[in-house]
N, C-alpha and C. Protein backbone atom coordinates (compact mmCIF):
# COMPACT_ATOMS: atom_id res chain seq x y z
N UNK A 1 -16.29 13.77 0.27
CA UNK A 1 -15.55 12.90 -0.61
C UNK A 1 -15.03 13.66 -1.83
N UNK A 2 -15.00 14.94 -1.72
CA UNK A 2 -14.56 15.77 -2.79
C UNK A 2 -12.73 15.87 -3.02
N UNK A 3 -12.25 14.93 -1.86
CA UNK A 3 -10.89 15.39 -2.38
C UNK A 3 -10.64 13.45 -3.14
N UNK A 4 -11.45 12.69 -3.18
CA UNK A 4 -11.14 11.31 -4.02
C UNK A 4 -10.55 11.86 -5.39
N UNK A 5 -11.46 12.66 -6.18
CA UNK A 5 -11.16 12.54 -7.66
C UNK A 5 -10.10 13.21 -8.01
N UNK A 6 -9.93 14.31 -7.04
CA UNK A 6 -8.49 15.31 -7.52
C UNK A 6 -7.26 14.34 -7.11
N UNK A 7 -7.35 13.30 -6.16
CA UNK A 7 -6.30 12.30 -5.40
C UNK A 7 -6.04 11.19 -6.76
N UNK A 8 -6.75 10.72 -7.36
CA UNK A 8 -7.26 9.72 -8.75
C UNK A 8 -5.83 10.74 -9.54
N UNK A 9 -6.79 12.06 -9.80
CA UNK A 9 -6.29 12.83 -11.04
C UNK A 9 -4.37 13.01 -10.78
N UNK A 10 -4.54 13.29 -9.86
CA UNK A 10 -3.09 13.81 -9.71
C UNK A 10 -2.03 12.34 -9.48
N UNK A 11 -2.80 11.19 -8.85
CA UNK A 11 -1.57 9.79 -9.16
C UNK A 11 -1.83 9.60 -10.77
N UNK A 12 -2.92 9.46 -10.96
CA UNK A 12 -2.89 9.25 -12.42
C UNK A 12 -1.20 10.25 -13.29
N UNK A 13 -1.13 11.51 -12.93
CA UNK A 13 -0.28 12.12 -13.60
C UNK A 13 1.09 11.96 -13.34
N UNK A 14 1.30 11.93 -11.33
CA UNK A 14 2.07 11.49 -11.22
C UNK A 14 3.07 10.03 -11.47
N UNK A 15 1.85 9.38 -11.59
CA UNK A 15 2.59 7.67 -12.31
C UNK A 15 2.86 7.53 -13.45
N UNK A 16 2.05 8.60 -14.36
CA UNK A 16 1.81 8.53 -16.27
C UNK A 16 3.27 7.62 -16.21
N UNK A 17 2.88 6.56 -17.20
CA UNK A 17 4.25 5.87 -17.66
C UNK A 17 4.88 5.00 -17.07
N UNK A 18 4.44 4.95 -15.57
CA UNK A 18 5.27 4.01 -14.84
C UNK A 18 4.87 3.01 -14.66
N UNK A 19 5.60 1.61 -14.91
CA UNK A 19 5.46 0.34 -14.73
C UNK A 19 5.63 -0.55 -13.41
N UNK A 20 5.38 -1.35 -13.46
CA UNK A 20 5.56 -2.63 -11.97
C UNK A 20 6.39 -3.27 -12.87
N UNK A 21 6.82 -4.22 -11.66
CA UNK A 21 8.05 -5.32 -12.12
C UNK A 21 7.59 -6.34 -12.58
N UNK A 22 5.89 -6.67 -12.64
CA UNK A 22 4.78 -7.50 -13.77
C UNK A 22 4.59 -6.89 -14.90
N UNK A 23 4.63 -5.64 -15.24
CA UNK A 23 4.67 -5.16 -16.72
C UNK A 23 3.31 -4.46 -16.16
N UNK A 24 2.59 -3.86 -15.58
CA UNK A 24 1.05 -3.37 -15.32
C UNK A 24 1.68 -2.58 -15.06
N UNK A 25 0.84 -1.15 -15.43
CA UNK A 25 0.87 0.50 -15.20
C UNK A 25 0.88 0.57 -13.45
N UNK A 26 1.72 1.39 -12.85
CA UNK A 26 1.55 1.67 -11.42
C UNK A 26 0.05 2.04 -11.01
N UNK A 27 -0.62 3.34 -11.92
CA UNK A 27 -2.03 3.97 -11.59
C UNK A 27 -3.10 2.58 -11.04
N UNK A 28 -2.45 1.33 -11.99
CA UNK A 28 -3.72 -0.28 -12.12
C UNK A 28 -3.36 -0.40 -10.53
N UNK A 29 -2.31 -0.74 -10.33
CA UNK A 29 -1.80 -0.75 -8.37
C UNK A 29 -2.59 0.24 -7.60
N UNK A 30 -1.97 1.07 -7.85
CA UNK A 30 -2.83 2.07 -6.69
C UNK A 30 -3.97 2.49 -6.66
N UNK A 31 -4.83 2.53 -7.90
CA UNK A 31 -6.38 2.60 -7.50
C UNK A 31 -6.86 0.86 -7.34
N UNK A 32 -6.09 -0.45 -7.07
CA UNK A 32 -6.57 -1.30 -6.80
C UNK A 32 -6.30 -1.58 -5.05
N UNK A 33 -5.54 -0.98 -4.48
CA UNK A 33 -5.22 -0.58 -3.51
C UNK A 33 -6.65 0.72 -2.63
N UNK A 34 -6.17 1.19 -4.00
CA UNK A 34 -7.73 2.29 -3.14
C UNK A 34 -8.99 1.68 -2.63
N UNK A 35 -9.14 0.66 -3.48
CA UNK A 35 -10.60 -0.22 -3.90
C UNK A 35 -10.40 -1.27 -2.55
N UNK A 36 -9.56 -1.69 -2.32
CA UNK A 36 -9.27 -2.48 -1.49
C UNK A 36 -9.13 -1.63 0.24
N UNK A 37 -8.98 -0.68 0.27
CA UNK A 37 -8.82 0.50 1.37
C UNK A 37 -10.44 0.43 1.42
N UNK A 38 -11.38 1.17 0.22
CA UNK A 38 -12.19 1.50 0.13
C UNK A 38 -13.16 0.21 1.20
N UNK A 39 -13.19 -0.92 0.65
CA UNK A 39 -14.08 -1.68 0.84
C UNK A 39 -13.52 -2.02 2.32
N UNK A 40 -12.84 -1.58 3.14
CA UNK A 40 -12.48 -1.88 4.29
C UNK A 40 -13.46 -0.54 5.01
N UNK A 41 -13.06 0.18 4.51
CA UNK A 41 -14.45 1.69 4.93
C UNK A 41 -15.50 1.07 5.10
N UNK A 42 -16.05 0.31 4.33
CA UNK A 42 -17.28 0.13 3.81
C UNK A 42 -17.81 -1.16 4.75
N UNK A 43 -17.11 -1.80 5.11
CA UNK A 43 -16.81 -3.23 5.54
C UNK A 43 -16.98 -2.75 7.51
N UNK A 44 -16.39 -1.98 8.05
CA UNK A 44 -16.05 -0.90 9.10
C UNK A 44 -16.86 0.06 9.91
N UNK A 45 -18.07 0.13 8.74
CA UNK A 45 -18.08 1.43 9.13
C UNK A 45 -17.42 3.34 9.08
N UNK A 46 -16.43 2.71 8.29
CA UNK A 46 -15.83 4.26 8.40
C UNK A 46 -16.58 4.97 7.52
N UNK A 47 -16.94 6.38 8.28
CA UNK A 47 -17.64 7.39 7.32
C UNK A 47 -16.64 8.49 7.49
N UNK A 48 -17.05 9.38 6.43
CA UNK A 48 -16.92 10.89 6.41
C UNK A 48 -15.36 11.57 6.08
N UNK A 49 -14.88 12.02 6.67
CA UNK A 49 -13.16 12.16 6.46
C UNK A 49 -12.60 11.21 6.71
N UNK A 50 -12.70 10.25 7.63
CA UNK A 50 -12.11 9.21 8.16
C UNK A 50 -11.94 8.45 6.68
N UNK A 51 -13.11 7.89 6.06
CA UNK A 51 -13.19 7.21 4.79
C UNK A 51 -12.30 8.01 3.33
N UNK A 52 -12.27 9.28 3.92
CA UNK A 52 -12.55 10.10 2.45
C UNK A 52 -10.29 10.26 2.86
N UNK A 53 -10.23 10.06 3.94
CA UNK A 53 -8.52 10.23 3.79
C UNK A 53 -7.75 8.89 3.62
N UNK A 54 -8.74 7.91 4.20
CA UNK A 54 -8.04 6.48 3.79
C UNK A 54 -8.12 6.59 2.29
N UNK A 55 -9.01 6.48 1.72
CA UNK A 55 -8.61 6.10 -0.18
C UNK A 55 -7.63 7.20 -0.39
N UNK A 56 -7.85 8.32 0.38
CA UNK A 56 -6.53 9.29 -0.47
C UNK A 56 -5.80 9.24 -0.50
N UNK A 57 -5.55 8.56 1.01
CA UNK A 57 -3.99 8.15 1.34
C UNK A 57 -3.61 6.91 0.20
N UNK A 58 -4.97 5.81 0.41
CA UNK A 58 -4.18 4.94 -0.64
C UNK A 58 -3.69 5.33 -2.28
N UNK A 59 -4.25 5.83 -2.87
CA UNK A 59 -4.40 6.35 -4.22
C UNK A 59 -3.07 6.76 -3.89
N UNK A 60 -2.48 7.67 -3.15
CA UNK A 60 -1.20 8.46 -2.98
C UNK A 60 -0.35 8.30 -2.80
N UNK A 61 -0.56 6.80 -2.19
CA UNK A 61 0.34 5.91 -1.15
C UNK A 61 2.01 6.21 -1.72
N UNK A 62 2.47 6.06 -3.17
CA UNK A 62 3.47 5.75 -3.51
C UNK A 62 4.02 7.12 -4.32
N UNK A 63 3.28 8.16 -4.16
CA UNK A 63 3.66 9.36 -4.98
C UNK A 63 4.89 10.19 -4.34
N UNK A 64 5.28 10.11 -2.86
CA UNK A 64 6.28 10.21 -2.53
C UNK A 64 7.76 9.95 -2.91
N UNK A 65 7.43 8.44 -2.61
CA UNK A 65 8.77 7.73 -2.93
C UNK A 65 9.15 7.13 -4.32
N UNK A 66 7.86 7.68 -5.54
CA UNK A 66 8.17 7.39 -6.98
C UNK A 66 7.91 8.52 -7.84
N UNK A 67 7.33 9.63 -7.55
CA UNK A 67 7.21 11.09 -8.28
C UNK A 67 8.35 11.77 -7.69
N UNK A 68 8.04 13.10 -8.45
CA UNK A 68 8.99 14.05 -7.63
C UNK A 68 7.93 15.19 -7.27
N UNK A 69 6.88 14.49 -6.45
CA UNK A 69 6.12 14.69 -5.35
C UNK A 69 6.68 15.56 -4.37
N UNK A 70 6.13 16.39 -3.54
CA UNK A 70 7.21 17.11 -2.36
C UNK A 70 6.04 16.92 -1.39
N UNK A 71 6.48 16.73 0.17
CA UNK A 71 5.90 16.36 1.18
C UNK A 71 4.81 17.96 1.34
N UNK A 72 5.31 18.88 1.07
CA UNK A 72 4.95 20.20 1.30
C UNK A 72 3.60 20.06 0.05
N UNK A 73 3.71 19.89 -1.00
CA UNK A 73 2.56 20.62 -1.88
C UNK A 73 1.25 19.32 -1.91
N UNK A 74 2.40 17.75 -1.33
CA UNK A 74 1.19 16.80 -0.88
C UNK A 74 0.18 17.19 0.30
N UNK A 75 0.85 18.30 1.32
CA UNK A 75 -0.13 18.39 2.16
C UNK A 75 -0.72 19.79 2.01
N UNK A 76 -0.42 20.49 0.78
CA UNK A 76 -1.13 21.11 0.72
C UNK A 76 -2.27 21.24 0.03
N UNK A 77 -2.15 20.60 -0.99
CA UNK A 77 -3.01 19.75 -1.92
C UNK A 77 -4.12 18.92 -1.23
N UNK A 78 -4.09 18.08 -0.39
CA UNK A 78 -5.03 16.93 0.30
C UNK A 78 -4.73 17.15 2.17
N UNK A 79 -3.92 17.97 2.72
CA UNK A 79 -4.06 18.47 4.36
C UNK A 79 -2.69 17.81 4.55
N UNK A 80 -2.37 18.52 5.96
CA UNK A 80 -2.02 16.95 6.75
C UNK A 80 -2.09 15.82 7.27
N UNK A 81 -2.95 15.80 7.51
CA UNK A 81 -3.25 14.21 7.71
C UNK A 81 -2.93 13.23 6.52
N UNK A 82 -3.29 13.44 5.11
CA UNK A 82 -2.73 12.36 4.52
C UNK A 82 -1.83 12.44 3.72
N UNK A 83 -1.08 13.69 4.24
CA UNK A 83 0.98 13.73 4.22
C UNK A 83 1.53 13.59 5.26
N UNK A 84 1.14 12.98 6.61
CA UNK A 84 1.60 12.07 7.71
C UNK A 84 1.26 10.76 7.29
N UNK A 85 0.15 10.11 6.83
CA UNK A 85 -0.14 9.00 5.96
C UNK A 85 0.86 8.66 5.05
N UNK A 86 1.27 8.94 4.16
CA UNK A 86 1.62 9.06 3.10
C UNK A 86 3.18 8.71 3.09
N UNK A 87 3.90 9.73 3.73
CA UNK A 87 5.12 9.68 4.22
C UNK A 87 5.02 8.86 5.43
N UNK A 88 4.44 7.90 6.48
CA UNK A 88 4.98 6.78 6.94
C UNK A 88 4.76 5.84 5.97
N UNK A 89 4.28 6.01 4.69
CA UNK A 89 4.37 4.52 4.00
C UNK A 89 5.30 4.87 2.72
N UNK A 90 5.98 5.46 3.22
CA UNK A 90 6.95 6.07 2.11
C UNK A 90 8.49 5.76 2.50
N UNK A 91 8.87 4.80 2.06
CA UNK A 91 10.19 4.08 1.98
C UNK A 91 11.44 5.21 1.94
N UNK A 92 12.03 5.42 2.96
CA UNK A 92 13.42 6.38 3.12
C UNK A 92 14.32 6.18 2.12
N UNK A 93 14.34 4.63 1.95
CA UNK A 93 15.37 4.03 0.99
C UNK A 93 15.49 2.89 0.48
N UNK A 94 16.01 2.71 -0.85
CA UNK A 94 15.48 1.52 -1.39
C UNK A 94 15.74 0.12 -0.98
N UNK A 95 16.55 -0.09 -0.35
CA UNK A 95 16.99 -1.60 0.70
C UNK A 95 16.17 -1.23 1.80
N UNK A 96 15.53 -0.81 2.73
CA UNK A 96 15.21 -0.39 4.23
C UNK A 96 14.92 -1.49 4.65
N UNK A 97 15.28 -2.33 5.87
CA UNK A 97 14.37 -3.39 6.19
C UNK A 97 12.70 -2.97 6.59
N UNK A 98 12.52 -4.32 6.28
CA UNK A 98 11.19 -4.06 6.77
C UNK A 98 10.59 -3.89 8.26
N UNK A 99 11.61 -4.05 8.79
CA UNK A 99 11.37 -3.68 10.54
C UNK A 99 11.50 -2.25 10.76
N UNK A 100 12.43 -1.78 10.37
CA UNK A 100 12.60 -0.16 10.60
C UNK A 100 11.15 0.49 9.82
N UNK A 101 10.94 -0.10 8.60
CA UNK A 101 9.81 0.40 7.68
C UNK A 101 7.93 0.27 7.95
N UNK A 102 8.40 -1.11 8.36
CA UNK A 102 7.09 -1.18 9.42
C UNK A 102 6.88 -0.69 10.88
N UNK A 103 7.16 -0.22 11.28
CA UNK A 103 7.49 0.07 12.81
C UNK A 103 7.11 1.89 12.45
N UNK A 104 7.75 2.22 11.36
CA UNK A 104 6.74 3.93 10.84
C UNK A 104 5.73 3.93 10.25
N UNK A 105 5.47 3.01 9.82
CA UNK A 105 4.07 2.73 9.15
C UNK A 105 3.24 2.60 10.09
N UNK A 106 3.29 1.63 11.42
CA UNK A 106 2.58 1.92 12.49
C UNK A 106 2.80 2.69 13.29
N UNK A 107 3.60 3.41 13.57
CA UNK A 107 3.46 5.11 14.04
C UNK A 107 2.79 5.80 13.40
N UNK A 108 2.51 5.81 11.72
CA UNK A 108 1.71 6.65 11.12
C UNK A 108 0.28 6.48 11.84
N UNK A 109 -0.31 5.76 12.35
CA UNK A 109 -1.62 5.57 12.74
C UNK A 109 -2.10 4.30 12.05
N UNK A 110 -3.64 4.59 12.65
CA UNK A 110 -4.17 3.62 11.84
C UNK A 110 -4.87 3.35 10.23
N UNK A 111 -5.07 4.43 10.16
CA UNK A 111 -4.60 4.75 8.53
C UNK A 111 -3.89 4.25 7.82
N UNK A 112 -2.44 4.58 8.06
CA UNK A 112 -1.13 4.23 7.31
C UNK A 112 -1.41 2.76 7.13
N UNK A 113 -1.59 1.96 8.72
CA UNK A 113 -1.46 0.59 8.46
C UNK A 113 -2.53 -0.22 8.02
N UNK A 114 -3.72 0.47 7.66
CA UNK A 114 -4.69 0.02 6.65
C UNK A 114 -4.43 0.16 5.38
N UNK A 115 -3.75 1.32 4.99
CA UNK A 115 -3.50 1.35 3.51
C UNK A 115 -2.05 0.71 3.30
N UNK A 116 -1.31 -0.22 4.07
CA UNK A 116 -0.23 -0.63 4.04
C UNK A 116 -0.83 -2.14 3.85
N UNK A 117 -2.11 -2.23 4.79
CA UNK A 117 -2.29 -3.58 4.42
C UNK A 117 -2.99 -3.88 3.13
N UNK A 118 -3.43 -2.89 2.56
CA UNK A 118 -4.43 -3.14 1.31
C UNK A 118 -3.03 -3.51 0.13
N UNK A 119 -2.62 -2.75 0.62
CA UNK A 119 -1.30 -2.31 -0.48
C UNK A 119 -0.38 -4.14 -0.52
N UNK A 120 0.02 -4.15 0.57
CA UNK A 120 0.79 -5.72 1.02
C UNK A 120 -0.33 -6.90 0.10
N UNK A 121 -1.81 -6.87 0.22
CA UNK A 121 -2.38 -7.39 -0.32
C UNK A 121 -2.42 -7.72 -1.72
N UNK A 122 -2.13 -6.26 -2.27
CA UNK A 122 -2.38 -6.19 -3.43
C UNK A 122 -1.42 -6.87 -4.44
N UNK A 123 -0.17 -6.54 -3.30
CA UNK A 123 0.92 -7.07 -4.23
C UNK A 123 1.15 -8.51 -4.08
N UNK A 124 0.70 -9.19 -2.93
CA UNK A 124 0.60 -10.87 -2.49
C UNK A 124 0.10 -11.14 -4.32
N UNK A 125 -0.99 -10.26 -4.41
CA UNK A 125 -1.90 -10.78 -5.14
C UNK A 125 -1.56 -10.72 -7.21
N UNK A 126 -0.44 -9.99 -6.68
CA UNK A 126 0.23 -9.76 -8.04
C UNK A 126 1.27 -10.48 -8.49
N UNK A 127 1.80 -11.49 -7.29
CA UNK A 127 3.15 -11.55 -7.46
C UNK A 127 2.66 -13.50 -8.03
N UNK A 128 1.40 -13.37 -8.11
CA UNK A 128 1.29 -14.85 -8.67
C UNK A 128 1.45 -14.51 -10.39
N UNK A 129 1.35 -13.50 -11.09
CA UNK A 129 2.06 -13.69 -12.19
C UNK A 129 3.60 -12.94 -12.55
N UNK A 130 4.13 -12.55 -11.13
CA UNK A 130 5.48 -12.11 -11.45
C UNK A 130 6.62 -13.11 -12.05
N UNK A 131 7.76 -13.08 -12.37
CA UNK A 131 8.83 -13.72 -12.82
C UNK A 131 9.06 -15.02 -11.10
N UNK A 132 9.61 -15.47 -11.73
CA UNK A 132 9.36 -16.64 -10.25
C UNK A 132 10.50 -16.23 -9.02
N UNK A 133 12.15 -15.89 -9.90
CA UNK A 133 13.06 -15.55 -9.03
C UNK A 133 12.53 -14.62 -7.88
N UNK A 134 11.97 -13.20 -9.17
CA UNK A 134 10.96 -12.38 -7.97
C UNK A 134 10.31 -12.46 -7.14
N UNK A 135 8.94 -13.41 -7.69
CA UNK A 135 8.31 -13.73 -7.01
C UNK A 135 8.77 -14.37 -5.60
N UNK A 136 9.57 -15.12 -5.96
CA UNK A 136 10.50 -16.02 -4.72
C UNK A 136 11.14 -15.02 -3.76
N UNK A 137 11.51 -14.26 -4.08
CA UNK A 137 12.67 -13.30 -2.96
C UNK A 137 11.36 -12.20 -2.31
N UNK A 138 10.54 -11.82 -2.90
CA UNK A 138 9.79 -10.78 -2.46
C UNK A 138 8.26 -11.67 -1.24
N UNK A 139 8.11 -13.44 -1.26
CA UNK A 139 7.33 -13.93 -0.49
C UNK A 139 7.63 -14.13 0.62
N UNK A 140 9.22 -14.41 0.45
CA UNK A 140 10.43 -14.91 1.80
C UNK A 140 10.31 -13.33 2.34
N UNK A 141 10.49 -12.25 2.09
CA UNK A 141 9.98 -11.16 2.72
C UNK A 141 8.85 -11.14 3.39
N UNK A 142 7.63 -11.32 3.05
CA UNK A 142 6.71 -10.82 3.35
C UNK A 142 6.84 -12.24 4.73
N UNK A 143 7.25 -13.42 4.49
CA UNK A 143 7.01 -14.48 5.21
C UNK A 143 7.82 -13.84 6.49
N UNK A 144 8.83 -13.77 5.92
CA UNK A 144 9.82 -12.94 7.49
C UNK A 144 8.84 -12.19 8.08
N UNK A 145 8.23 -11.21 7.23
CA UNK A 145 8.06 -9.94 8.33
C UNK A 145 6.43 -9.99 9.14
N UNK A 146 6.25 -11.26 8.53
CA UNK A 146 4.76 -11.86 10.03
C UNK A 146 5.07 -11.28 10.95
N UNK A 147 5.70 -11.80 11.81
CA UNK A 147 5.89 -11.56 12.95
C UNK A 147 5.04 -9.99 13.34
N UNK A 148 5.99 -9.16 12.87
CA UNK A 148 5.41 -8.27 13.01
C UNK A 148 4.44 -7.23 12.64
N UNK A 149 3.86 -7.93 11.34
CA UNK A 149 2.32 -7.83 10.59
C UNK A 149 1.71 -8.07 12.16
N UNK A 150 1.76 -8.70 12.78
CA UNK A 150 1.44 -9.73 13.66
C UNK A 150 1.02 -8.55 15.11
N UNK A 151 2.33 -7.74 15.07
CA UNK A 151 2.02 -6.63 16.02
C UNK A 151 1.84 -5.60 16.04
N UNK A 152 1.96 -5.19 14.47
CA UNK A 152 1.26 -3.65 14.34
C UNK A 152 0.06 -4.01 13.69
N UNK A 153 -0.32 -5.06 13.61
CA UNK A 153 -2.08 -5.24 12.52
C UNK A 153 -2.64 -6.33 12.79
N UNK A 154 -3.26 -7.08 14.08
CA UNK A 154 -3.43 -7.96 14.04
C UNK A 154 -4.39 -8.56 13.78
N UNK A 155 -5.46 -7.41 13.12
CA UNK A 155 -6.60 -7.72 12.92
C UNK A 155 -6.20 -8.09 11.15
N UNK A 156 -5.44 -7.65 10.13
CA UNK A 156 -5.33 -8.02 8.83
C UNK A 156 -3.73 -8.73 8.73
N UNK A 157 -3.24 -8.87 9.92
CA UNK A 157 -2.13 -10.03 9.56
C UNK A 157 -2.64 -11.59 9.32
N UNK A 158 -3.75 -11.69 9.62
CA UNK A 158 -3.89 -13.34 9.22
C UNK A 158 -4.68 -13.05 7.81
N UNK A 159 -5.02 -12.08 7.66
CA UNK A 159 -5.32 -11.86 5.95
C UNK A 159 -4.52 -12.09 4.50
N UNK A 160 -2.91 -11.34 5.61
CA UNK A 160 -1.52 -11.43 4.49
C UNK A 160 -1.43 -12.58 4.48
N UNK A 161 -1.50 -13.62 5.73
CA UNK A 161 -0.65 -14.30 5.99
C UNK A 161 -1.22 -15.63 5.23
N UNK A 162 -2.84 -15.63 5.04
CA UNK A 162 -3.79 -16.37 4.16
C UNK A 162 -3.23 -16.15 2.83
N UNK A 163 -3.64 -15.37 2.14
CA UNK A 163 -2.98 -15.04 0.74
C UNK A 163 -1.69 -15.41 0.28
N UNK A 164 -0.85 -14.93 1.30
CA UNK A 164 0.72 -15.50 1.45
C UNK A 164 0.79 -16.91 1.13
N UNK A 165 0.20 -17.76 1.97
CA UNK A 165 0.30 -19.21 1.97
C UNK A 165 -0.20 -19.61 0.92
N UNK A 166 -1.61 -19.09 0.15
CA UNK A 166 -2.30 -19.13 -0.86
C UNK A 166 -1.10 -18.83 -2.05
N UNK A 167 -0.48 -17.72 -2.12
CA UNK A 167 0.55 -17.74 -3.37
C UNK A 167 1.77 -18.32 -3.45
N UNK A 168 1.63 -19.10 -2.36
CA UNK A 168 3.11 -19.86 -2.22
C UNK A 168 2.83 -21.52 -2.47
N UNK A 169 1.49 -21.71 -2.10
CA UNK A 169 1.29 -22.82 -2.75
C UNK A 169 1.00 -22.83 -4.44
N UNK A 170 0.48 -21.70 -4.82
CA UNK A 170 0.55 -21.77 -6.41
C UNK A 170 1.47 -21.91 -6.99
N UNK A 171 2.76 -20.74 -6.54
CA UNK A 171 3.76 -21.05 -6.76
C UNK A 171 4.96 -22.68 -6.59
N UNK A 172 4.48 -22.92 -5.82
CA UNK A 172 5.29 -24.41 -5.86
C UNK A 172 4.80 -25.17 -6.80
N UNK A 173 3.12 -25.07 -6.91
CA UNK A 173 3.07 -25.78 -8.16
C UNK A 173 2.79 -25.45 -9.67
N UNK A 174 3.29 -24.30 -9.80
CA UNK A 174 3.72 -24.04 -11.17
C UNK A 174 4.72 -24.98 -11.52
């Protein structure tokens, strides 16, 4: 578990400064994401590297597609394995649908789509104090893309899909 804290240290630097579209520091996201990866280890059974590349991957999850991160010094830094991680949960571009985007996320393995689901979670779970327009356009997403939560994860698609319903009823009655 010796590569967790250098994975911490280096999103920590790579996010310094950066915000969510709730006003919370990115680093609060992604080590809540880790924590949420983590306790799926824990929950699982996963030991040893298996455990020790899921949180890395999560912690890392977004250093790609929001640092100026390079795929090369991410895997040299933490291996390959969780710069194949990393980069399937790493958005090509900023519109991508989510079919093309999920569909590499589950090619990444099963990794990717554990720390994709912690991550999907996290933000279900954020978006109950986002702005409402937001909130609104980013649930109708996640609601679309069941389906196929549905076939690359079907063991944590009724997890999203709980929470989902859970923040959509809050939301209506705000």
């Amino acid at each position: 578990m010796n590569k967790i804290p250098a994975a911490l240290a280096f999103a920590q630097v790579g996010h310094k400064g950066q915000t969510r579209p709730g006003g919370e520091s990115q680093i609060e996201h992604v080590m809540r994401v880790a924590l949420i990866a983590a306790q799926f280890a824990c929950d699982n059974g996963l030991l040893g590297s298996d455990a020790e590349d899921l949180i890395v991957s999560a912690l890392l999850h977004d250093v790609l597609e929001d640092t100026d991160t390079t795929d090369a010094a991410l895997a040299e830094q933490f291996g390959e394995r969780v710069a194949r991680v990393v980069r399937a949960l790493s958005h090509e571009e900023e519109e991508e649908p989510d079919a093309v985007y999920l569909r590499r996320v589950a090619v990444g393995g099963c990794l990717a789509v554990t720390v994709k689901r912690s991550d999907r979670l996290d933000n279900l779970n954020t978006l109950r104090h986002a702005p409402p327009e937001f909130r609104e356009r980013k649930l109708a997403e996640i609601r679309s893309a069941l389906p196929l939560w549905y076939e690359i994860d079907p063991d944590g698609a009724p997890l999203i899909e709980e929470l989902l319903r859970e923040v959509e009823h809050v939301s209506s009655t705000a």
